[in-house]
N, C-alpha and C. Protein backbone atom coordinates (compact mmCIF):
# COMPACT_ATOMS: atom_id res chain seq x y z
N UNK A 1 0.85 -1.19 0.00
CA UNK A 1 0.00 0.00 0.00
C UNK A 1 0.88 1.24 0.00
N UNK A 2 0.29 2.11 -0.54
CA UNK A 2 1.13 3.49 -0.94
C UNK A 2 0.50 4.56 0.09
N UNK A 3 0.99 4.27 1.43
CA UNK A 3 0.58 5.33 2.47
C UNK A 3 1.54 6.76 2.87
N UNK A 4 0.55 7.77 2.82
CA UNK A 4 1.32 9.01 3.38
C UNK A 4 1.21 9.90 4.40
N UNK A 5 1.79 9.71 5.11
CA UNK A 5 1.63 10.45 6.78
C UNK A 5 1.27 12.26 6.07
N UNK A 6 0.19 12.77 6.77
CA UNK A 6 -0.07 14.19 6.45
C UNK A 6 -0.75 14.20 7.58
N UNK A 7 -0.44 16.04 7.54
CA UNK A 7 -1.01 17.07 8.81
C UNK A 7 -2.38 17.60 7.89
N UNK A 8 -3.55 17.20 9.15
CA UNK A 8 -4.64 17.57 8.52
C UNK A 8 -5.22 19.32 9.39
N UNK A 9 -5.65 20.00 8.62
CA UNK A 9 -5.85 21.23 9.73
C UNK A 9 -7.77 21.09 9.71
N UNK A 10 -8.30 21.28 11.25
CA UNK A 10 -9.22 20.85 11.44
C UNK A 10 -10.26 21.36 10.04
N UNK A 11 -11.88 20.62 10.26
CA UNK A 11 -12.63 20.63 9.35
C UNK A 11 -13.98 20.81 9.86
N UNK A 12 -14.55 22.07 9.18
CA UNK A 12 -15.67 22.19 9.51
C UNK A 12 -16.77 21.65 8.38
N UNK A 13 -17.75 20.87 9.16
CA UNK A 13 -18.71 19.88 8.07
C UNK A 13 -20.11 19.64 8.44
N UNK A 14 -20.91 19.40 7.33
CA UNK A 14 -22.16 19.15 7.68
C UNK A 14 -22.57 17.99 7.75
N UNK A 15 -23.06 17.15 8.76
CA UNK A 15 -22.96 15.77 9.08
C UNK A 15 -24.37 15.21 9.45
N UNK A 16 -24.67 14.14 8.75
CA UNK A 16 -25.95 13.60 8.58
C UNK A 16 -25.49 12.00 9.40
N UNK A 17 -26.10 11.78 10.42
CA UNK A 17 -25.37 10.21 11.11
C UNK A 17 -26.48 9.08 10.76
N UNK A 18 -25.74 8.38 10.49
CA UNK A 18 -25.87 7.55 10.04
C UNK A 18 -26.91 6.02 10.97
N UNK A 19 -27.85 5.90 10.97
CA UNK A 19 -28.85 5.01 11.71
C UNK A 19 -29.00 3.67 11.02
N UNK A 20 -28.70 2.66 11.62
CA UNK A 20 -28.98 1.33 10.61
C UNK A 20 -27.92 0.49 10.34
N UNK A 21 -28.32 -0.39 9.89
CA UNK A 21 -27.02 -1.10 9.37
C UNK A 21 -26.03 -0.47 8.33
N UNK A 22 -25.13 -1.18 8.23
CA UNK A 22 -23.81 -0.74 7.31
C UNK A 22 -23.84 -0.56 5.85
N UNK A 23 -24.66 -1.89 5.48
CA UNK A 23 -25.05 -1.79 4.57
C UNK A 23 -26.03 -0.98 3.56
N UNK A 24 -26.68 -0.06 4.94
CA UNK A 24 -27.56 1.13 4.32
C UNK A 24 -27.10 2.30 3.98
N UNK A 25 -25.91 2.68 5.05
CA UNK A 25 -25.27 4.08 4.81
C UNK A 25 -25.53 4.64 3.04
N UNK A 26 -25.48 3.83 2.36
CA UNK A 26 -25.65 4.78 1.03
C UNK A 26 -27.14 5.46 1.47
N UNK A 27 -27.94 5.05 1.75
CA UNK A 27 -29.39 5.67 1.94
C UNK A 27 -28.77 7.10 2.89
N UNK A 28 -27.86 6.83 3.94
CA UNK A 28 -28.13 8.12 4.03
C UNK A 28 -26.89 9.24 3.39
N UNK A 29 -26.50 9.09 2.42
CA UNK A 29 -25.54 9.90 1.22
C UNK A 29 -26.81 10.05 0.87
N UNK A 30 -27.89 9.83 0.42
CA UNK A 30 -28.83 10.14 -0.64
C UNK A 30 -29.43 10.85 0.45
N UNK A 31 -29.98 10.64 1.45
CA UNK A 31 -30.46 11.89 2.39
C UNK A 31 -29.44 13.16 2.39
N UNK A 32 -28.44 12.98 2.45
CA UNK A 32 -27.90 14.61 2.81
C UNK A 32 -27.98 15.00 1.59
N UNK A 33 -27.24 14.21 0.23
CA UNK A 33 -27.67 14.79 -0.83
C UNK A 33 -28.95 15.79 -0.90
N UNK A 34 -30.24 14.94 -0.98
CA UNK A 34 -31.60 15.34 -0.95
C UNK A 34 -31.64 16.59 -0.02
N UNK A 35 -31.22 16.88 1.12
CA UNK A 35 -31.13 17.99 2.03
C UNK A 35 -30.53 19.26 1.38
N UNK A 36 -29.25 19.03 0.87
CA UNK A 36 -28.27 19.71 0.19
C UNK A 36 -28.75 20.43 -0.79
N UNK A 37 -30.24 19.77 -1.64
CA UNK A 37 -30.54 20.31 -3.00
C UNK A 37 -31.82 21.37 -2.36
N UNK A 38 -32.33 20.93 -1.27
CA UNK A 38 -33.68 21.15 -0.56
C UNK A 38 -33.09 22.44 0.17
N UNK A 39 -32.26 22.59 0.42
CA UNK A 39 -31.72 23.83 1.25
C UNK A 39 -31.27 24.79 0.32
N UNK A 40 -31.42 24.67 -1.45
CA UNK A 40 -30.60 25.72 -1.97
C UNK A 40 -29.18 25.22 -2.06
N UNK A 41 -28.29 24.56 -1.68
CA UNK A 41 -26.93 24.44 -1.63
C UNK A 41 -26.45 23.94 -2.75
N UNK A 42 -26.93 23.51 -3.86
CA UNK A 42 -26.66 22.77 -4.90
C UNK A 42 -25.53 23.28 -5.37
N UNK A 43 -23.76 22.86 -5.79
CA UNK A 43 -22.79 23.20 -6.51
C UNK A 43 -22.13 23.97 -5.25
N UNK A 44 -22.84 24.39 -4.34
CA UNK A 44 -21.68 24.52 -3.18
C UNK A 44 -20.91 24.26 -2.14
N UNK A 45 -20.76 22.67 -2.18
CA UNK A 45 -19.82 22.49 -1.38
C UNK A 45 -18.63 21.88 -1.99
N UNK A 46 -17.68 21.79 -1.04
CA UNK A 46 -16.28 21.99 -1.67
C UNK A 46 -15.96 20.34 -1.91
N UNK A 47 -16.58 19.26 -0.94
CA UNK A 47 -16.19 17.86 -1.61
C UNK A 47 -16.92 17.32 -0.32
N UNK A 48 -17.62 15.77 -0.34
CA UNK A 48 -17.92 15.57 0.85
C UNK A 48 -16.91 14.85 1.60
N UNK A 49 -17.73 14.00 2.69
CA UNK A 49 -16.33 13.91 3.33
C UNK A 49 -17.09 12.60 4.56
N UNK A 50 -16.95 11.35 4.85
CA UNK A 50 -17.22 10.78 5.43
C UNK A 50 -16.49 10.37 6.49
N UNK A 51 -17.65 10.36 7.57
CA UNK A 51 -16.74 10.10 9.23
C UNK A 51 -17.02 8.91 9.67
N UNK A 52 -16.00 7.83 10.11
CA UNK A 52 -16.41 6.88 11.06
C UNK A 52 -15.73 6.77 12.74
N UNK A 53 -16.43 6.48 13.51
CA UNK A 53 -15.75 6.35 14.38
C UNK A 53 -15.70 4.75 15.21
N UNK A 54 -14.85 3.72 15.51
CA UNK A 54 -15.41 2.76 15.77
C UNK A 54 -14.89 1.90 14.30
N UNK A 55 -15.25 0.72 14.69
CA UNK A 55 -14.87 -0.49 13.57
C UNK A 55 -16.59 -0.95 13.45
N UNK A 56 -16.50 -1.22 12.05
CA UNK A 56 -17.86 -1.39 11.35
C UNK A 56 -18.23 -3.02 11.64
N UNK A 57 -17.02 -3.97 12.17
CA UNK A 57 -16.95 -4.98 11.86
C UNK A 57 -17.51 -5.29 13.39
N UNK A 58 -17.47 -4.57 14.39
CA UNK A 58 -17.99 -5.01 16.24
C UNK A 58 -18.93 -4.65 16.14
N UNK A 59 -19.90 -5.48 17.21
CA UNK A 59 -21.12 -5.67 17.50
C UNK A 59 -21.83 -4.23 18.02
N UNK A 60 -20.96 -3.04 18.75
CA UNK A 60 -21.32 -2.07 19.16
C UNK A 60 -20.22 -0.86 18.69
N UNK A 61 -20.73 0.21 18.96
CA UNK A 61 -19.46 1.32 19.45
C UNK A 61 -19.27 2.25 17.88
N UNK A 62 -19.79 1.30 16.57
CA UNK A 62 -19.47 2.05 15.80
C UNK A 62 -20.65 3.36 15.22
N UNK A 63 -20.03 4.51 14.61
CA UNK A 63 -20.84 5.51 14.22
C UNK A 63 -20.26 6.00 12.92
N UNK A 64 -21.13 6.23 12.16
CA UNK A 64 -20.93 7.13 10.81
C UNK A 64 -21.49 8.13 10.25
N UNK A 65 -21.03 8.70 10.34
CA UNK A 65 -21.46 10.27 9.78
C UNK A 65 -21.87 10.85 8.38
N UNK A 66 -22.19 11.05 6.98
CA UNK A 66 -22.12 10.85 5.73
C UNK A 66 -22.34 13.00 5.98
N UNK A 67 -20.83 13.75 5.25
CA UNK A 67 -20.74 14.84 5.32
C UNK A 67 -20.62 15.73 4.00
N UNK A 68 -20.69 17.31 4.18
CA UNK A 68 -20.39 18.26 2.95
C UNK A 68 -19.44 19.41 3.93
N UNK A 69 -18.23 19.63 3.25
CA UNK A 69 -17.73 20.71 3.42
C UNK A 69 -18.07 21.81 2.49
N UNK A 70 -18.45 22.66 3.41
CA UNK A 70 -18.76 24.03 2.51
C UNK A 70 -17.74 25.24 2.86
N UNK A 71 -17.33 26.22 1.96
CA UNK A 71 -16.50 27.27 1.70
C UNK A 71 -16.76 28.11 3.29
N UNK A 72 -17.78 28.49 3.24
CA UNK A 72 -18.45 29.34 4.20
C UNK A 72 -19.42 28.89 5.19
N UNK A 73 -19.32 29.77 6.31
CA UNK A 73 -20.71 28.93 7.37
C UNK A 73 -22.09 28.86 6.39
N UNK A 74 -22.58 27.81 6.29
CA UNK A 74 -23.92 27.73 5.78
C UNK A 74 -24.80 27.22 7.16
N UNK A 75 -25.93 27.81 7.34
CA UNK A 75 -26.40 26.90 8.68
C UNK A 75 -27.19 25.55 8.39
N UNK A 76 -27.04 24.71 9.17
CA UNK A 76 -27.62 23.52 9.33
C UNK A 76 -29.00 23.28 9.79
N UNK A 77 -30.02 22.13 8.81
CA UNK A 77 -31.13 22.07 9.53
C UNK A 77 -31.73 20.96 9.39
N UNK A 78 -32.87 20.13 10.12
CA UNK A 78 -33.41 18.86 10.19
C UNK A 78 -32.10 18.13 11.04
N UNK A 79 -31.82 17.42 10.74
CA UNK A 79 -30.97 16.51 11.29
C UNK A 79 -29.66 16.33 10.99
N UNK A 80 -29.13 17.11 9.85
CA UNK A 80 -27.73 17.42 9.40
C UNK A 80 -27.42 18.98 10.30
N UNK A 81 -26.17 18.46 11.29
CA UNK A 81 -25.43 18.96 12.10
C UNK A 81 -24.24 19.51 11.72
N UNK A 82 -23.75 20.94 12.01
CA UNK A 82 -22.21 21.06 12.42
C UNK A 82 -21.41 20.77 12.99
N UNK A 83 -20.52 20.25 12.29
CA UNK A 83 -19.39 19.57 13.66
C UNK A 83 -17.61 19.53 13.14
N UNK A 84 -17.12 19.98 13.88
CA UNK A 84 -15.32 20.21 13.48
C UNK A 84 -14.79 19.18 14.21
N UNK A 85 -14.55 18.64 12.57
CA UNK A 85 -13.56 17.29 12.90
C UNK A 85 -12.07 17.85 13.08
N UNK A 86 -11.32 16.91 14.22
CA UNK A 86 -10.53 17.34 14.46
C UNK A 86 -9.38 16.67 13.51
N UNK A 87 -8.29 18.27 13.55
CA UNK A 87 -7.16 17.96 12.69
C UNK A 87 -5.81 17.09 13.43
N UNK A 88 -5.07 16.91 13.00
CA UNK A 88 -3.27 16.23 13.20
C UNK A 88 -3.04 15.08 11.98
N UNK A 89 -2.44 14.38 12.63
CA UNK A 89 -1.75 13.77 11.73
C UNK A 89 -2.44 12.59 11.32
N UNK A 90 -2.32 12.08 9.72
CA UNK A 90 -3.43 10.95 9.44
C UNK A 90 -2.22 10.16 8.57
N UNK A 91 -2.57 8.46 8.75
CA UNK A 91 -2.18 8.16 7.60
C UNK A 91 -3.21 7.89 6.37
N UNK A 92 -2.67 8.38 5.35
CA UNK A 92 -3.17 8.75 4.04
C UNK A 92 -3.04 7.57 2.69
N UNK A 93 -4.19 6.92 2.13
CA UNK A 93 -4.58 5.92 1.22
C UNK A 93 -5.39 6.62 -0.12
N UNK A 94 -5.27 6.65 -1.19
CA UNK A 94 -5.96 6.77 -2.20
C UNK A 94 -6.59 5.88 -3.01
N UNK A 95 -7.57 5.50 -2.38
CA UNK A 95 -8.74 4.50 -3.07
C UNK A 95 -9.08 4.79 -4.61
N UNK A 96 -8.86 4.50 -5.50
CA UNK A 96 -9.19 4.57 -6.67
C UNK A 96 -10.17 3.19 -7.09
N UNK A 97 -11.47 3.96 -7.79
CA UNK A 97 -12.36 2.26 -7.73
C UNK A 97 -13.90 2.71 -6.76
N UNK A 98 -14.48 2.05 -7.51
CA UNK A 98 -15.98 1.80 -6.48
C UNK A 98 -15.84 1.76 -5.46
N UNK A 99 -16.96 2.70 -4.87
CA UNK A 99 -16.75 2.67 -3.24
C UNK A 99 -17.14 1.32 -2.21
N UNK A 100 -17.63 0.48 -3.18
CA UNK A 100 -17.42 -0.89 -2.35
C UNK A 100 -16.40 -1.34 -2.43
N UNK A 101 -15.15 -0.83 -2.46
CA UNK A 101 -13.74 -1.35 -2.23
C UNK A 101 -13.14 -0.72 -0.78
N UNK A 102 -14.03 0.17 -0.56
CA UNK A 102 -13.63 1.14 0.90
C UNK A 102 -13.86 0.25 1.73
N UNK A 103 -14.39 -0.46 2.12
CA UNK A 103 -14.25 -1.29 3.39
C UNK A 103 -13.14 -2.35 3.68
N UNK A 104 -12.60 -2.76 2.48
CA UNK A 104 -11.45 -3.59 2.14
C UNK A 104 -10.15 -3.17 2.51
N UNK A 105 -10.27 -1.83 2.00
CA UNK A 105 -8.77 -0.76 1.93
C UNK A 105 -8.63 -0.51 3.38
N UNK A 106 -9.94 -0.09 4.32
CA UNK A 106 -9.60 0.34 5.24
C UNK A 106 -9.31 -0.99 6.44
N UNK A 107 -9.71 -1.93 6.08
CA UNK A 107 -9.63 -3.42 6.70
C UNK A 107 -8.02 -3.35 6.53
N UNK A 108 -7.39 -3.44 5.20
CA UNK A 108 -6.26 -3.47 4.81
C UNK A 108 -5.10 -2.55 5.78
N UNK A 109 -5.60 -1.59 5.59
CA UNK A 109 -4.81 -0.25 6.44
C UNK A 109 -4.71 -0.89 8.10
N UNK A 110 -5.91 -0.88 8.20
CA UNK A 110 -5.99 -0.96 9.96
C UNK A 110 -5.38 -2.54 10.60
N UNK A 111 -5.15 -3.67 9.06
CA UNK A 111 -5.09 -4.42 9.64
C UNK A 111 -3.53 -5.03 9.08
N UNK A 112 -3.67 -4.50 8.55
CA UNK A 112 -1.97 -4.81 7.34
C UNK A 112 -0.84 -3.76 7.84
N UNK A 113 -1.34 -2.48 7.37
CA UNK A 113 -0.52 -1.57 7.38
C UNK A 113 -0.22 -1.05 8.77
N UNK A 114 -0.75 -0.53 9.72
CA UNK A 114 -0.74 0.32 11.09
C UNK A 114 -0.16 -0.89 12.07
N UNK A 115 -0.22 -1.88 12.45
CA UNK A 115 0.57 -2.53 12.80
C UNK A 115 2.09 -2.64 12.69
N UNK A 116 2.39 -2.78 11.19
CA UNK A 116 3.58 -2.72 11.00
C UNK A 116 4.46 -1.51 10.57
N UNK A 117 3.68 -0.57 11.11
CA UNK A 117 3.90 0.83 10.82
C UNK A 117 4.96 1.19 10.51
N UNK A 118 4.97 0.96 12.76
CA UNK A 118 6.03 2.41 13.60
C UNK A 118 4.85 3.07 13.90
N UNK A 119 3.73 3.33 13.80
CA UNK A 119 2.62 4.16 14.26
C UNK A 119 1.56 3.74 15.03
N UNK A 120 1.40 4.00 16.01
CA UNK A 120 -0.38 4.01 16.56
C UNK A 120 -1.38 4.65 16.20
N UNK A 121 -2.54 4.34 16.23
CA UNK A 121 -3.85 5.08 16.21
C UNK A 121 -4.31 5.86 17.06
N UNK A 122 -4.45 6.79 16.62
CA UNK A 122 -5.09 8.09 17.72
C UNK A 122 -6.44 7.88 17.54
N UNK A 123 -6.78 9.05 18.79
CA UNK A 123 -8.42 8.79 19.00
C UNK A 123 -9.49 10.10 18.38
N UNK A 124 -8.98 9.76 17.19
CA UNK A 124 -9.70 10.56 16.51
C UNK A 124 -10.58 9.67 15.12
N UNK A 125 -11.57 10.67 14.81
CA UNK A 125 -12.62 9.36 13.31
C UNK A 125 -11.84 9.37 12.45
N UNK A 126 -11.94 8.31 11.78
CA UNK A 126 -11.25 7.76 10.28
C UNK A 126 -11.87 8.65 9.52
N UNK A 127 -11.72 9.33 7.99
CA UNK A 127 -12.21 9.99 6.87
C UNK A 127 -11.66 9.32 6.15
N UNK A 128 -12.83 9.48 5.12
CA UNK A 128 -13.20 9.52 3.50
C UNK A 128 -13.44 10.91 3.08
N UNK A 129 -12.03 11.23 2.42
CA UNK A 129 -12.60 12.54 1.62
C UNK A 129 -12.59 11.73 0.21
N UNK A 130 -14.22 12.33 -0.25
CA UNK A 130 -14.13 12.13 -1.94
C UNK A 130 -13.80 13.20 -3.06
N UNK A 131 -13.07 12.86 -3.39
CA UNK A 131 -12.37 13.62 -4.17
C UNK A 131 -12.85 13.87 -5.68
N UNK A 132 -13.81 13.11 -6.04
CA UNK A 132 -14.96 12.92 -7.11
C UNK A 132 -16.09 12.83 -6.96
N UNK A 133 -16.99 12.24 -7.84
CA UNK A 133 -18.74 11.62 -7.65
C UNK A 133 -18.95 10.99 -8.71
N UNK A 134 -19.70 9.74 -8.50
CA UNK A 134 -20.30 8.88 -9.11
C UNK A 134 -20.68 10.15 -10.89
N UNK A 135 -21.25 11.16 -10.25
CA UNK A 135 -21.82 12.19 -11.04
C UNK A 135 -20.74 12.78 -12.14
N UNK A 136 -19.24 12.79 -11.82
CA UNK A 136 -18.27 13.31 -12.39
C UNK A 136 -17.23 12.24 -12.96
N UNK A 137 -17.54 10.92 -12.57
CA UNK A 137 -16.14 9.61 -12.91
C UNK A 137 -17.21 8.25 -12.56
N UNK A 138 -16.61 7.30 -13.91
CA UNK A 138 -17.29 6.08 -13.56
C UNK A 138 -16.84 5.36 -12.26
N UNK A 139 -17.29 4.06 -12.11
CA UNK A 139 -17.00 3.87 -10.81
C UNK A 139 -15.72 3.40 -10.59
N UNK A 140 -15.41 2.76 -12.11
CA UNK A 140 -13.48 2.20 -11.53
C UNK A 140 -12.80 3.79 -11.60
N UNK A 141 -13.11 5.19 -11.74
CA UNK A 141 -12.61 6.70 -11.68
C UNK A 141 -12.37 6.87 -10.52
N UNK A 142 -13.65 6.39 -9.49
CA UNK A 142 -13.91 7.51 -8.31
C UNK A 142 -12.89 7.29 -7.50
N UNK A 143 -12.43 8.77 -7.00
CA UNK A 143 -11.03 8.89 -6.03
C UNK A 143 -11.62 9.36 -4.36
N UNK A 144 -11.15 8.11 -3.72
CA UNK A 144 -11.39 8.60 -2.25
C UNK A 144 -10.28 8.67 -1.32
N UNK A 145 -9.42 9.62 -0.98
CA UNK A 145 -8.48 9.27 0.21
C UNK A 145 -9.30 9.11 1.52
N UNK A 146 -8.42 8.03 2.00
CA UNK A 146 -8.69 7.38 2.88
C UNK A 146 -7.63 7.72 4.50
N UNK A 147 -8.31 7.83 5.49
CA UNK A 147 -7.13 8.57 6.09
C UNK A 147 -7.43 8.01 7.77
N UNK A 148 -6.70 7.31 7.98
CA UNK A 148 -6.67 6.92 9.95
C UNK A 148 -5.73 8.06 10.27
N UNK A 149 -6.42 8.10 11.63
CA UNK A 149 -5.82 8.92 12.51
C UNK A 149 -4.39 8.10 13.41
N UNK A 150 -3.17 8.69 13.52
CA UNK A 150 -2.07 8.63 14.10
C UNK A 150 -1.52 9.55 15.18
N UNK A 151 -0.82 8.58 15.66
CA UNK A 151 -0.02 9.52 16.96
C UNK A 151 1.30 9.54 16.13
């Protein structure tokens, strides 16, 4: 894997959490979407950006967030929240490929790579910034860095 240690500077985002199984989270990308167009925001945000906290794979503990960074404060409403994810240091993956390969990569990372580092995991959420959309690149196109948090 082609990982790169980077300093992230914190992030302010609009965050829709995620209720349900794992396998639904796309339902709620299509909710914030749907919010996003419903609020006027259409073409303004800068890329989204997905939060997990927790391993998807245990029985409890995990949470996901499905987000939009925007340029400027926009205010939040219904059930999509503000919230500043915190910045430092991440290690950094570039997923290229359908986003059903993201659970693999990050299995990979957390379970291949961070072990045999030299690095620990800090206690901060994993991100998915997408760097594309289904809307802009087919699906073997779409670019997601992928990024655990490090000490």
């Amino acid at each position: 894997m082609n990982v790169e240690i980077v300093d992230l500077a914190p992030i302010r985002a609009h965050l829709l959490e995620h209720k349900g199984p794992v396998a639904s989270i796309p339902e709620t990308w299509a909710a914030l979407w749907r919010w996003h167009m419903q609020a006027g925001l259409a073409g303004q945000a800068l890329y989204p950006i997905g939060v997990s906290y927790g391993d998807p794979e245990a029985d409890c503990g995990f949470r996901y967030c499905a987000g939009l960074v925007f340029p400027e404060r926009v205010a939040a409403s219904d059930d999509v929240t503000t919230a500043d994810i915190p910045g430092g240091r991440y290690a950094s993956y570039r997923h290229v490929g359908p986003y059903g390969g993201i659970a693999a990569a990050f299995q990979k990372l957390y379970g291949e790579w961070l072990p045999t580092s030299g690095h620990e995991p800090a206690d901060r959420p994993a991100l998915e910034i997408y760097r594309n959309t289904p809307c802009d690149a087919p699906p073997e196109g779409l670019i997601t860095d992928l990024l655990v948090p490090v000490k």
